[in-house]
N, C-alpha and C. Protein backbone atom coordinates (compact mmCIF):
# COMPACT_ATOMS: atom_id res chain seq x y z
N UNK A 1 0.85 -1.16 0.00
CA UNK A 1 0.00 0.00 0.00
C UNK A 1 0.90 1.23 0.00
N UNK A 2 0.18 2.25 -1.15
CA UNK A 2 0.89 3.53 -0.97
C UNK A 2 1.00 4.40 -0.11
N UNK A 3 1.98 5.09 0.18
CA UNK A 3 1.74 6.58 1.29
C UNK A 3 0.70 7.09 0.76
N UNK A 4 0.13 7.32 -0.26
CA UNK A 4 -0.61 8.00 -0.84
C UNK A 4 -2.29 7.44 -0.45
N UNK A 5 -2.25 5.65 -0.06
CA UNK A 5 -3.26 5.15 0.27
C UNK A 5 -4.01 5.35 1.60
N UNK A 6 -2.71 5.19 2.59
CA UNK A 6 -2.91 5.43 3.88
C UNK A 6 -3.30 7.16 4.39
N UNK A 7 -2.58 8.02 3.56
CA UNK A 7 -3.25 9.19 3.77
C UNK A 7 -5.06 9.16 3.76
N UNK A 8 -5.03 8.63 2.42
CA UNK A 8 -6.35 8.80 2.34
C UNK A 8 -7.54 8.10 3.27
N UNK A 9 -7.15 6.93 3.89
CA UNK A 9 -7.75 6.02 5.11
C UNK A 9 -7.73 7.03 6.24
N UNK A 10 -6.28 7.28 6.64
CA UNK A 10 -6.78 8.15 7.58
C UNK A 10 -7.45 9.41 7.61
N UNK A 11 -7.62 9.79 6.68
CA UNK A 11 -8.43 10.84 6.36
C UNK A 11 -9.70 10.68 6.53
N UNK A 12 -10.10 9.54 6.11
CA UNK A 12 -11.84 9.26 6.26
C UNK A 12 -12.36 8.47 7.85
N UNK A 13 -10.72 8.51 8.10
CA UNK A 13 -10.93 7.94 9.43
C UNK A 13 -11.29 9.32 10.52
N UNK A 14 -10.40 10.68 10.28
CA UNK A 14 -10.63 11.82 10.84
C UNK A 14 -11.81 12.25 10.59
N UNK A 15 -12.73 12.25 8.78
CA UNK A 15 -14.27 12.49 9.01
C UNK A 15 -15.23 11.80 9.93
N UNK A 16 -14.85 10.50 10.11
CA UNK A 16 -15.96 9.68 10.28
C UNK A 16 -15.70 10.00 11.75
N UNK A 17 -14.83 10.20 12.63
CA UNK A 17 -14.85 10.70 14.10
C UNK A 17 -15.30 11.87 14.13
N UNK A 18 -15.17 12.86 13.36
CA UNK A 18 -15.81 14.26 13.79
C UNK A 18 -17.44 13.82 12.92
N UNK A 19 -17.80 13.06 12.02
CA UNK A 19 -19.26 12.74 11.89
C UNK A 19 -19.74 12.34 13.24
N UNK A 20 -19.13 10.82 13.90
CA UNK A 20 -19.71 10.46 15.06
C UNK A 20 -19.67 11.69 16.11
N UNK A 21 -18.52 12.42 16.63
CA UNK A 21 -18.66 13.48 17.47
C UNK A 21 -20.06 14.15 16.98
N UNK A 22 -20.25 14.67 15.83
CA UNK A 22 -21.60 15.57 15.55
C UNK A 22 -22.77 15.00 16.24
N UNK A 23 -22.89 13.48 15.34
CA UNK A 23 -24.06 13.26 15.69
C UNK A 23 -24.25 12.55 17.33
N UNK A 24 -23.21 12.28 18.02
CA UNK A 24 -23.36 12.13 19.31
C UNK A 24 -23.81 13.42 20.16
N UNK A 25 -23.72 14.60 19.54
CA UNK A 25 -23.70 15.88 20.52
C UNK A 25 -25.41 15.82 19.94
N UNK A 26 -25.60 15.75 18.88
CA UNK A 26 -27.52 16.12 18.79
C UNK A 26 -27.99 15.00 19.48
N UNK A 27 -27.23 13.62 19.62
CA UNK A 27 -28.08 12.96 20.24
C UNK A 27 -28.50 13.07 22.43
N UNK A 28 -26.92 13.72 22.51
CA UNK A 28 -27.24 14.80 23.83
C UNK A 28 -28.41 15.55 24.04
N UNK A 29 -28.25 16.22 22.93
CA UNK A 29 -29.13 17.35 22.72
C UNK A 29 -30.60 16.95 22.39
N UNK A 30 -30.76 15.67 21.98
CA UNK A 30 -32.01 15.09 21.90
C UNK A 30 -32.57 14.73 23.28
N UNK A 31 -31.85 14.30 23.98
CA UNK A 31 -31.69 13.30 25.46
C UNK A 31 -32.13 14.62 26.25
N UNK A 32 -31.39 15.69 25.87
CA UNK A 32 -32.10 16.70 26.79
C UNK A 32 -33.49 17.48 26.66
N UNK A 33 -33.66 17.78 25.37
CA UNK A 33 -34.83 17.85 25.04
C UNK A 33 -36.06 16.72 25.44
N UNK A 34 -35.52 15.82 25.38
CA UNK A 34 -36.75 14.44 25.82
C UNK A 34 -37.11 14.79 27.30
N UNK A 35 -36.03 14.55 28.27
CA UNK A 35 -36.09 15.01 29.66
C UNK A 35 -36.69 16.13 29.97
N UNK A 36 -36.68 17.38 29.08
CA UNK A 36 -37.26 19.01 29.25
C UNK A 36 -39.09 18.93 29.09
N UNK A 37 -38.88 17.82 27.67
CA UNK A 37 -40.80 17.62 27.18
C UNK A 37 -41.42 16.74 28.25
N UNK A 38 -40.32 15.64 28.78
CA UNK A 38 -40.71 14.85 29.94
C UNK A 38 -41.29 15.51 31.17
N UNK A 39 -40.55 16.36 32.02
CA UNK A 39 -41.20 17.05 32.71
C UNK A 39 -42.29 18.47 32.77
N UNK A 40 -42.32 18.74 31.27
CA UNK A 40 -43.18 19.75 30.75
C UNK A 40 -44.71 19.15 31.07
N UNK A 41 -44.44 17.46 30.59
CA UNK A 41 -45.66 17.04 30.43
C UNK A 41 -46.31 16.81 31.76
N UNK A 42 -45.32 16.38 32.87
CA UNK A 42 -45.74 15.95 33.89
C UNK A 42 -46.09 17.28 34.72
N UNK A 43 -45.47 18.17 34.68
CA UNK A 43 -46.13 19.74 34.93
C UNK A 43 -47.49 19.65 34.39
N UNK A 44 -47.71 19.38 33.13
CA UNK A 44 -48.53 19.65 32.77
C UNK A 44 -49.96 18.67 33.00
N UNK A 45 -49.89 17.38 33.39
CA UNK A 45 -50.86 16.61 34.14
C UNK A 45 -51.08 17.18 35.05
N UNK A 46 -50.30 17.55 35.76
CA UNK A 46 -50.46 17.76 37.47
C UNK A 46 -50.98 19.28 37.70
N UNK A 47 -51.57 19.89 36.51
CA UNK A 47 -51.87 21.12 36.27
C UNK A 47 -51.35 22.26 36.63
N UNK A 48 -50.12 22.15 36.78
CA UNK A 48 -48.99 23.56 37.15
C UNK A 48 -48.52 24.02 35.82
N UNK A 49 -49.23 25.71 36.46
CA UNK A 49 -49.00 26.47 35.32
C UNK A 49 -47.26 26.90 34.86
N UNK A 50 -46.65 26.34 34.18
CA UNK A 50 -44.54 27.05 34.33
C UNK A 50 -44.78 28.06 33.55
N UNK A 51 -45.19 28.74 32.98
CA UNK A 51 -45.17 29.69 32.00
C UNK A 51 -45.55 30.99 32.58
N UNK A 52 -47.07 31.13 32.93
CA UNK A 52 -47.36 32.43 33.42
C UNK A 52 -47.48 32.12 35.31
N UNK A 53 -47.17 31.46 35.59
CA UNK A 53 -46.94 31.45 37.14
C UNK A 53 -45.79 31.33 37.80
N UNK A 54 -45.58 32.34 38.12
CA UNK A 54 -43.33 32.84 39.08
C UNK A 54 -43.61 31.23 40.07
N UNK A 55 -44.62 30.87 40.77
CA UNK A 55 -44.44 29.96 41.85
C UNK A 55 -43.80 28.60 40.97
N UNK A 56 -44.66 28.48 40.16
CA UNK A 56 -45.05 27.10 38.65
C UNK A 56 -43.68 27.03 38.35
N UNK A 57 -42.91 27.77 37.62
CA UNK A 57 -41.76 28.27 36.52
C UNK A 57 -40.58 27.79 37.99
N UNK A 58 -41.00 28.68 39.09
CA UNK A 58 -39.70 27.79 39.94
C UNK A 58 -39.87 26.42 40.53
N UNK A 59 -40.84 26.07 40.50
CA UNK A 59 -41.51 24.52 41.56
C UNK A 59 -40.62 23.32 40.15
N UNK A 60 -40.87 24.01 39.08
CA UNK A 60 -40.45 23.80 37.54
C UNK A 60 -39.00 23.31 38.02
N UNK A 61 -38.08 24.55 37.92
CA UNK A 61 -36.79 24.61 37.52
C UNK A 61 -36.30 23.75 38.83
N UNK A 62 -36.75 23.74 39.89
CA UNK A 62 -36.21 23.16 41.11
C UNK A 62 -36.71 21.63 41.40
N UNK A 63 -37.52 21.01 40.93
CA UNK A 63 -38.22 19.92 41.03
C UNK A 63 -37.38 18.99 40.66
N UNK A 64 -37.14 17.75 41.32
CA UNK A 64 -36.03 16.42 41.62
C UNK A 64 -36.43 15.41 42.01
N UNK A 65 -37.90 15.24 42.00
CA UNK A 65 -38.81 14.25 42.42
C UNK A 65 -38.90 13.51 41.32
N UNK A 66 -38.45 13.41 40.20
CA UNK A 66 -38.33 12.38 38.94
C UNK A 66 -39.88 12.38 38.35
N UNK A 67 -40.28 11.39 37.98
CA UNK A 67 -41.80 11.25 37.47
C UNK A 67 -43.26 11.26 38.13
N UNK A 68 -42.50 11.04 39.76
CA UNK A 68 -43.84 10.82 40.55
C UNK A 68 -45.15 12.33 40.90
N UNK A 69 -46.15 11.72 39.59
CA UNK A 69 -47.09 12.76 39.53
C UNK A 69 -47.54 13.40 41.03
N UNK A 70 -47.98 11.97 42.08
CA UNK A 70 -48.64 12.56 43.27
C UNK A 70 -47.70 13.16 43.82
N UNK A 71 -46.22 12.71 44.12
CA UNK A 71 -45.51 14.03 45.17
C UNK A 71 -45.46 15.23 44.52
N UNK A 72 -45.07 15.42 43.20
CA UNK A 72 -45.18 16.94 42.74
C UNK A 72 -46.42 17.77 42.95
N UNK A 73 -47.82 16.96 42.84
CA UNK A 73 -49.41 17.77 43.27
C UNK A 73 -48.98 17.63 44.82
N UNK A 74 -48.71 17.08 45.68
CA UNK A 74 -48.67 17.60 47.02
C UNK A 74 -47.63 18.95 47.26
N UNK A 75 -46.21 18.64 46.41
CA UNK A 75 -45.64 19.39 46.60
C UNK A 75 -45.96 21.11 46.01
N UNK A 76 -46.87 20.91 45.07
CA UNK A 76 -47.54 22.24 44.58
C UNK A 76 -48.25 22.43 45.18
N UNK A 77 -48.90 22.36 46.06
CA UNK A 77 -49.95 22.17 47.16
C UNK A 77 -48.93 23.27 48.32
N UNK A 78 -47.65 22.59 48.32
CA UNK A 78 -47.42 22.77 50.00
C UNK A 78 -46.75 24.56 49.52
N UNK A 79 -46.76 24.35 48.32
CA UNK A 79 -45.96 26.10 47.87
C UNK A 79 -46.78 26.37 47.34
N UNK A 80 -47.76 26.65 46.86
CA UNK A 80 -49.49 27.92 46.52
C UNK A 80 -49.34 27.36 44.90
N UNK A 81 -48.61 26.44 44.29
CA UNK A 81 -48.67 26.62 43.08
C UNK A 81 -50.14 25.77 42.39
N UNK A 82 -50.86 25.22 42.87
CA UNK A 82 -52.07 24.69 42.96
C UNK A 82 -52.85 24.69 44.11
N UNK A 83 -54.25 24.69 44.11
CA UNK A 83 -54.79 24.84 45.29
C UNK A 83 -55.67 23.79 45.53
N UNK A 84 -55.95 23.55 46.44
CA UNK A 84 -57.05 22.09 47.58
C UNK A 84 -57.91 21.84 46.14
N UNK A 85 -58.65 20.73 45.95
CA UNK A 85 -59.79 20.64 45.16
C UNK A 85 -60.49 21.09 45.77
N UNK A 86 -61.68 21.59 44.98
CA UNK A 86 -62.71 21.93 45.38
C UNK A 86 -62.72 23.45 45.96
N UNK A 87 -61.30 24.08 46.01
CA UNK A 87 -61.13 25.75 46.40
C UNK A 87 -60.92 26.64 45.11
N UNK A 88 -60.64 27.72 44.92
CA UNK A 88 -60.18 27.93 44.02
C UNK A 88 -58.99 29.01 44.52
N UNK A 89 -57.89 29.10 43.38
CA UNK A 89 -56.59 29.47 43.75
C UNK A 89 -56.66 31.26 43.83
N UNK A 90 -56.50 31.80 45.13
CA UNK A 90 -57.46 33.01 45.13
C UNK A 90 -55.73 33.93 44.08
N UNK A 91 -54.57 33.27 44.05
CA UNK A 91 -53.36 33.74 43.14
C UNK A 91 -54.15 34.40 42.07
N UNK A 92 -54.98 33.00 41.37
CA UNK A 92 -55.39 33.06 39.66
C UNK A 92 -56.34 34.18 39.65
N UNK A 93 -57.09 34.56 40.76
CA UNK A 93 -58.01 35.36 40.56
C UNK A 93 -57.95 37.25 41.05
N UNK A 94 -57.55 38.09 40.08
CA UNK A 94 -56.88 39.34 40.87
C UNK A 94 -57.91 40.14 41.53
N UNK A 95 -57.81 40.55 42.19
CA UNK A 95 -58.58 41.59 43.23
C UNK A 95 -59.50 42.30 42.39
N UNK A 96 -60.67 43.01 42.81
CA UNK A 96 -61.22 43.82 42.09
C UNK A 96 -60.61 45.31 42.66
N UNK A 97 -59.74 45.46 41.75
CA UNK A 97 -59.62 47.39 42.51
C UNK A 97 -60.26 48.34 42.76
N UNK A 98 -60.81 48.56 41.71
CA UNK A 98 -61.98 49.76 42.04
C UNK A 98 -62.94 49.08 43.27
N UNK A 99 -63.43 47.86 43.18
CA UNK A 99 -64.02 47.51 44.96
C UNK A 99 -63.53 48.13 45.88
N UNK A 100 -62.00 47.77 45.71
CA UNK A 100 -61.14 48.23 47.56
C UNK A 100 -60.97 49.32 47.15
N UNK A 101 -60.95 49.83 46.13
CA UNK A 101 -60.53 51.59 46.46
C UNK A 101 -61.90 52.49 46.95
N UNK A 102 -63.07 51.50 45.95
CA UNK A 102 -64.25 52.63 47.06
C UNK A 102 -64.55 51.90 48.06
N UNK A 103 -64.49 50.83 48.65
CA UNK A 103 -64.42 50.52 50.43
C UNK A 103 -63.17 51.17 51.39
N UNK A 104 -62.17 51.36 50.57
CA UNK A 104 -61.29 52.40 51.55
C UNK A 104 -61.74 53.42 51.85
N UNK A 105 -62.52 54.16 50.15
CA UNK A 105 -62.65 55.44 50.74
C UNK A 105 -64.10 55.60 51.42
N UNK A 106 -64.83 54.75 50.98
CA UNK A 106 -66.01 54.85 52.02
C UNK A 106 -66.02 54.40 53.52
N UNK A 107 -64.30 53.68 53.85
CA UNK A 107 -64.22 53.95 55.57
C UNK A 107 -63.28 55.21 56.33
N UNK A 108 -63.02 55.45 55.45
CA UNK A 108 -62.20 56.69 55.70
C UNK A 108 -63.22 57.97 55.00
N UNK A 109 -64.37 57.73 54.67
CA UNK A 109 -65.41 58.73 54.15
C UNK A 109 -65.71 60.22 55.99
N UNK A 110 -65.67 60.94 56.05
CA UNK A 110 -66.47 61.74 57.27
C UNK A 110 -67.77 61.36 57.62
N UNK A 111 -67.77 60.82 58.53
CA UNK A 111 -69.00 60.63 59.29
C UNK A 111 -68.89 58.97 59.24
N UNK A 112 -68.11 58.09 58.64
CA UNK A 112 -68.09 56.81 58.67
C UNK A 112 -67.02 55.75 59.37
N UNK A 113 -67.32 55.15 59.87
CA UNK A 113 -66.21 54.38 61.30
C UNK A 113 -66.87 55.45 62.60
N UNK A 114 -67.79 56.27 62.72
CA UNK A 114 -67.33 57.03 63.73
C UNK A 114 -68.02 55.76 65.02
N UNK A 115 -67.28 56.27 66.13
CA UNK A 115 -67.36 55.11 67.31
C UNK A 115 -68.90 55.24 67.98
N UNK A 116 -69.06 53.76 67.66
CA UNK A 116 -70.87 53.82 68.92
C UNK A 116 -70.66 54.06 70.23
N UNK A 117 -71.84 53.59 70.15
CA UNK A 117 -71.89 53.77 71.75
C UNK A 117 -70.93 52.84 72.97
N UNK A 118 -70.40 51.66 72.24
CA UNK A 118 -69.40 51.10 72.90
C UNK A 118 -68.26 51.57 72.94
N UNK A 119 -67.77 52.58 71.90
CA UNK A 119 -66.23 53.48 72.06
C UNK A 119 -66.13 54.27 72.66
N UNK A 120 -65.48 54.02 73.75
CA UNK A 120 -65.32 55.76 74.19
C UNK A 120 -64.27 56.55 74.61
N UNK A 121 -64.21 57.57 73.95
CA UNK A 121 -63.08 58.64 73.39
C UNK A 121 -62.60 59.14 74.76
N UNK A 122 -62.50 58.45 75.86
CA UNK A 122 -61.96 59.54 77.00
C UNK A 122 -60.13 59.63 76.75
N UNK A 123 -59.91 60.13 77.31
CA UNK A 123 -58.61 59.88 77.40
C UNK A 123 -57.29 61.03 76.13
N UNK A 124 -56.31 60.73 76.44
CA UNK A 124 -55.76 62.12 75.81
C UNK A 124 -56.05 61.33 73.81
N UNK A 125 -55.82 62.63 73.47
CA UNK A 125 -56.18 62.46 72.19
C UNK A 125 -54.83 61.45 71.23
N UNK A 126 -55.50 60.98 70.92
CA UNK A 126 -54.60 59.43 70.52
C UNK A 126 -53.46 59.97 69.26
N UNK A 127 -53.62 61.44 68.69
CA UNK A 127 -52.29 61.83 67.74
C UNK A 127 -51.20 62.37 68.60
N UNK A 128 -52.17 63.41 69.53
CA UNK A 128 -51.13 63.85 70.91
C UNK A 128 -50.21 62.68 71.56
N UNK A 129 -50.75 61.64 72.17
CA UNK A 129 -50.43 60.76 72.47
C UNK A 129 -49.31 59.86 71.67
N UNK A 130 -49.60 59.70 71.14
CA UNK A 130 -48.34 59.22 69.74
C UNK A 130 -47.16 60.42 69.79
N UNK A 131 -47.35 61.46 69.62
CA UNK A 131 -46.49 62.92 69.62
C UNK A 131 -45.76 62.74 70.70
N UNK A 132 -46.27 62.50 72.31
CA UNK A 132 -45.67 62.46 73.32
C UNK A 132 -44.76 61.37 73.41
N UNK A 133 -45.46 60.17 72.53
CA UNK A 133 -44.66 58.82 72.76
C UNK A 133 -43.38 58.82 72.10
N UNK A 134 -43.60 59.62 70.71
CA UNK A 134 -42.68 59.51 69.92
C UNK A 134 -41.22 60.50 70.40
N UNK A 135 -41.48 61.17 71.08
CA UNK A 135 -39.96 62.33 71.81
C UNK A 135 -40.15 61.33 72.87
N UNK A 136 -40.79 60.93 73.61
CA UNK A 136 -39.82 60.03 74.88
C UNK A 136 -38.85 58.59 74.37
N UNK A 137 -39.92 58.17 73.33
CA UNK A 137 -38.91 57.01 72.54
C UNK A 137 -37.52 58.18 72.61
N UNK A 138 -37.67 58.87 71.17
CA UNK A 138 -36.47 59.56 71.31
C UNK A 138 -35.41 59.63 72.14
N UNK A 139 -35.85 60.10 73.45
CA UNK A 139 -35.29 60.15 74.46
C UNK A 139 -34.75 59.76 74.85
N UNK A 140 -35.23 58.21 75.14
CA UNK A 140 -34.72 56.96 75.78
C UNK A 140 -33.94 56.31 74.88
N UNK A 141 -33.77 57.25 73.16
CA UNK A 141 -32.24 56.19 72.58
C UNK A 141 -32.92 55.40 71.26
N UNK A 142 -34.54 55.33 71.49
CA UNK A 142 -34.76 54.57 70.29
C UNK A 142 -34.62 55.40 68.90
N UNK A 143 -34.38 54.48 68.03
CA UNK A 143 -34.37 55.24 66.90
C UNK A 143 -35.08 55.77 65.79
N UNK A 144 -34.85 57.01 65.17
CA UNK A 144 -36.19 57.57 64.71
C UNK A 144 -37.21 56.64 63.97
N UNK A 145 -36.40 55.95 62.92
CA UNK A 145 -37.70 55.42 62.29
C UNK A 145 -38.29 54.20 62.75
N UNK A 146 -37.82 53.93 64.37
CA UNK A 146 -38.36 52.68 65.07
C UNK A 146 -39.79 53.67 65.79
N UNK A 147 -39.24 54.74 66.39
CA UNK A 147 -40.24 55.83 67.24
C UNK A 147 -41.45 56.47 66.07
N UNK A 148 -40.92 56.66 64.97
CA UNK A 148 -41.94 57.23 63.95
C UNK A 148 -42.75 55.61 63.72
N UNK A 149 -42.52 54.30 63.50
CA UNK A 149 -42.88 53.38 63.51
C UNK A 149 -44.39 52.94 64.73
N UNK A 150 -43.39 53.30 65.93
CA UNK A 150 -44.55 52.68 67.07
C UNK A 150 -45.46 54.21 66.96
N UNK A 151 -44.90 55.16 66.59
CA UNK A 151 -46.00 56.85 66.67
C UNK A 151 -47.40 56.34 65.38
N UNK A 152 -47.19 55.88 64.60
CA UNK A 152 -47.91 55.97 63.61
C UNK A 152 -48.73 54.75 63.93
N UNK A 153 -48.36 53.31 64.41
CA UNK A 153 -48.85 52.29 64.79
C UNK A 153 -49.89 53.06 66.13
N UNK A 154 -49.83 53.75 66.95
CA UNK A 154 -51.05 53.75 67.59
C UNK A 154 -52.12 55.04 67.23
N UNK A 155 -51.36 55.36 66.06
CA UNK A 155 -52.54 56.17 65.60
C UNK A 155 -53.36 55.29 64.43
N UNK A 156 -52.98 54.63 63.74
CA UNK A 156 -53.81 53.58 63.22
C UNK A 156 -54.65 52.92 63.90
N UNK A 157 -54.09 52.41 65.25
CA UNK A 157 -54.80 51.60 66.12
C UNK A 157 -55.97 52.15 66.27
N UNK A 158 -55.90 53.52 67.03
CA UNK A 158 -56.83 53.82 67.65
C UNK A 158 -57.86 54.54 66.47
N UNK A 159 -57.55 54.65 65.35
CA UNK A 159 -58.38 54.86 63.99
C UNK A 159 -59.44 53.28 64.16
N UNK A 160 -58.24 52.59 63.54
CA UNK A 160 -59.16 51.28 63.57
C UNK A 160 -60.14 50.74 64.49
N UNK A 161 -59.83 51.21 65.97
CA UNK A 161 -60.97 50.88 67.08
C UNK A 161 -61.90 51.75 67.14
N UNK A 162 -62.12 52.69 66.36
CA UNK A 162 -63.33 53.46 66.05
C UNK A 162 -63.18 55.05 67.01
N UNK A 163 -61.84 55.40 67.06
CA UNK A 163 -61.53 56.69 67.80
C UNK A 163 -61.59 57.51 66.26
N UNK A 164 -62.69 58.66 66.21
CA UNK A 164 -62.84 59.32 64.94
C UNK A 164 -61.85 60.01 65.64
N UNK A 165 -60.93 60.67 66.58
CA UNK A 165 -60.08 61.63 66.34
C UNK A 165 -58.91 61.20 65.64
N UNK A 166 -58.45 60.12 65.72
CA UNK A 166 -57.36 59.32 64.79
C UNK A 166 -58.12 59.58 63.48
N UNK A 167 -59.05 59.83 62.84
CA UNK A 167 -59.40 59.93 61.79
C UNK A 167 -59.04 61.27 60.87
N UNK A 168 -58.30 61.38 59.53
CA UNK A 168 -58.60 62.13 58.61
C UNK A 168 -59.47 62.62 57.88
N UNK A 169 -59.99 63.79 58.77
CA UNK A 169 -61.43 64.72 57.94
C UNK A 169 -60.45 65.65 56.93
N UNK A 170 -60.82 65.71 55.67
CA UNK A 170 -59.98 67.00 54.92
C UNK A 170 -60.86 68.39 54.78
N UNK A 171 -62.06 68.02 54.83
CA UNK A 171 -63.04 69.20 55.19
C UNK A 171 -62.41 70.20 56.49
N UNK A 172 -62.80 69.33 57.53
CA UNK A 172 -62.85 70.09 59.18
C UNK A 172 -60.53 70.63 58.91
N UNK A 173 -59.94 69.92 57.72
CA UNK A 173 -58.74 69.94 58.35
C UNK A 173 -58.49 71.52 57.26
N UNK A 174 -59.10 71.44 56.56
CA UNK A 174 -59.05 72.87 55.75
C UNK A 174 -59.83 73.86 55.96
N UNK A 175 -60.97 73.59 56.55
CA UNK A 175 -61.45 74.44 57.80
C UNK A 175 -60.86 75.10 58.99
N UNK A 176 -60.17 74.70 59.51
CA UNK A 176 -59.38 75.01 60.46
C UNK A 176 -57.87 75.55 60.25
N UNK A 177 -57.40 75.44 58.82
CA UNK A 177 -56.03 75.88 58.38
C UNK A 177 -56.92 77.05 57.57
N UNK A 178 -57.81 77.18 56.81
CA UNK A 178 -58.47 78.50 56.49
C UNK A 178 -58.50 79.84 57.68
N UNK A 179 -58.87 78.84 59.15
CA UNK A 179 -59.33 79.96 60.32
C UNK A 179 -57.95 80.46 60.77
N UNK A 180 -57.17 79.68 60.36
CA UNK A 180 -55.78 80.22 60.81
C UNK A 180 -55.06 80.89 60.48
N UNK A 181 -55.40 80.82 58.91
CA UNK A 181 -54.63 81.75 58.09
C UNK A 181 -55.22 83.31 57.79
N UNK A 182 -56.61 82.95 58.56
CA UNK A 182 -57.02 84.18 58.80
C UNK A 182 -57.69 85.10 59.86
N UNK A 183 -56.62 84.23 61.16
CA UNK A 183 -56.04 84.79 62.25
C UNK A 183 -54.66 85.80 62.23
N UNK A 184 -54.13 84.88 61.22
CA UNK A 184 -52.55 85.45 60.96
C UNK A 184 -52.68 86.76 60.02
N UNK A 185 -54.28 86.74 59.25
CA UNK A 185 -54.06 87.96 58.37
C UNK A 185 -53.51 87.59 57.20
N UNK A 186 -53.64 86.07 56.78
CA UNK A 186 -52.68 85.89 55.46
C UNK A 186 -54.00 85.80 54.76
């Protein structure tokens, strides 16, 4: 055999290894794709949304439980990504806004929350009170936005327990900055 023969052997010997290298890497690449549709599908029995749900998409990427449909529905269960039968997933369903924005403003409306006959307003006025609390915090070292924290927490409080002076009137509060400003002559 010629030099000229053996070149050429090994030559088809160098294609045919970089052929097998090729088609061994798509067949990787197949193997991974199979495994990706594999658990797409089983997401997809077990009715977890991966696409438009952040909980789904990570329960997704983190999931190591192999094929077993029931631990993945418990385990979507135990992280909000599916909900109980028979409930429905209050995630899937968004708030009505305009609802809570006119129930906010119809409890924060004037004349509404004001306290029955079981509330009663004795006692120093619950913004004063916060005011006083908030310079003795001070005082004693705590720090401002821990003291502005507990100041604002008992003026909510005492909003929420039906003390209308914790309450924001903008009427009576521009009423009273009107009388002032024309005390001052402005």
């Amino acid at each position: 055999m010629s030099d000229h023969d053996e070149n050429i052997v090994e030559d088809d010997a160098d294609s045919s290894i970089a052929g097998l290298r090729a088609v061994a890497k798509q067949g990787k690449e197949a193997m991974a794709e199979n495994t990706t549709l594999k658990r797409q599908l089983l997401f997809a029995r077990a009715g977890i949304d991966v696409q438009d749900d952040g909980i789904g998409e990570m329960l997704f990427r983190t999931w190591d439980g192999g094929d077993d449909l029931d631990a993945l529905k418990v385990k979507a269960l135990k992280v909000g990504a599916l909900s109980a039968p028979g409930t429905t997933n209050t995630r899937d369903t968004p708030p009505d806004e305009d609802a809570l924005r006119r129930q906010a403003q119809a409890d924060f409306a004037p004349g509404v929350g004001q306290p029955g006959s079981g509330v009663a307003m004795d006692g120093p006025n619950p913004i004063d009170k916060a005011l006083g609390d908030f310079h003795a915090n001070r005082k004693a070292g705590m720090p401002q936005a821990d003291a502005q924290h507990e100041a604002i927490t008992q003026v909510i409080a005492a909003g929420m327990s039906g003390d209308k002076r914790a309450r924001f009137d903008a009427q009576a509060h521009a009423a009273a900055a009107a009388e002032a400003r024309a005390q001052r002559g402005y």
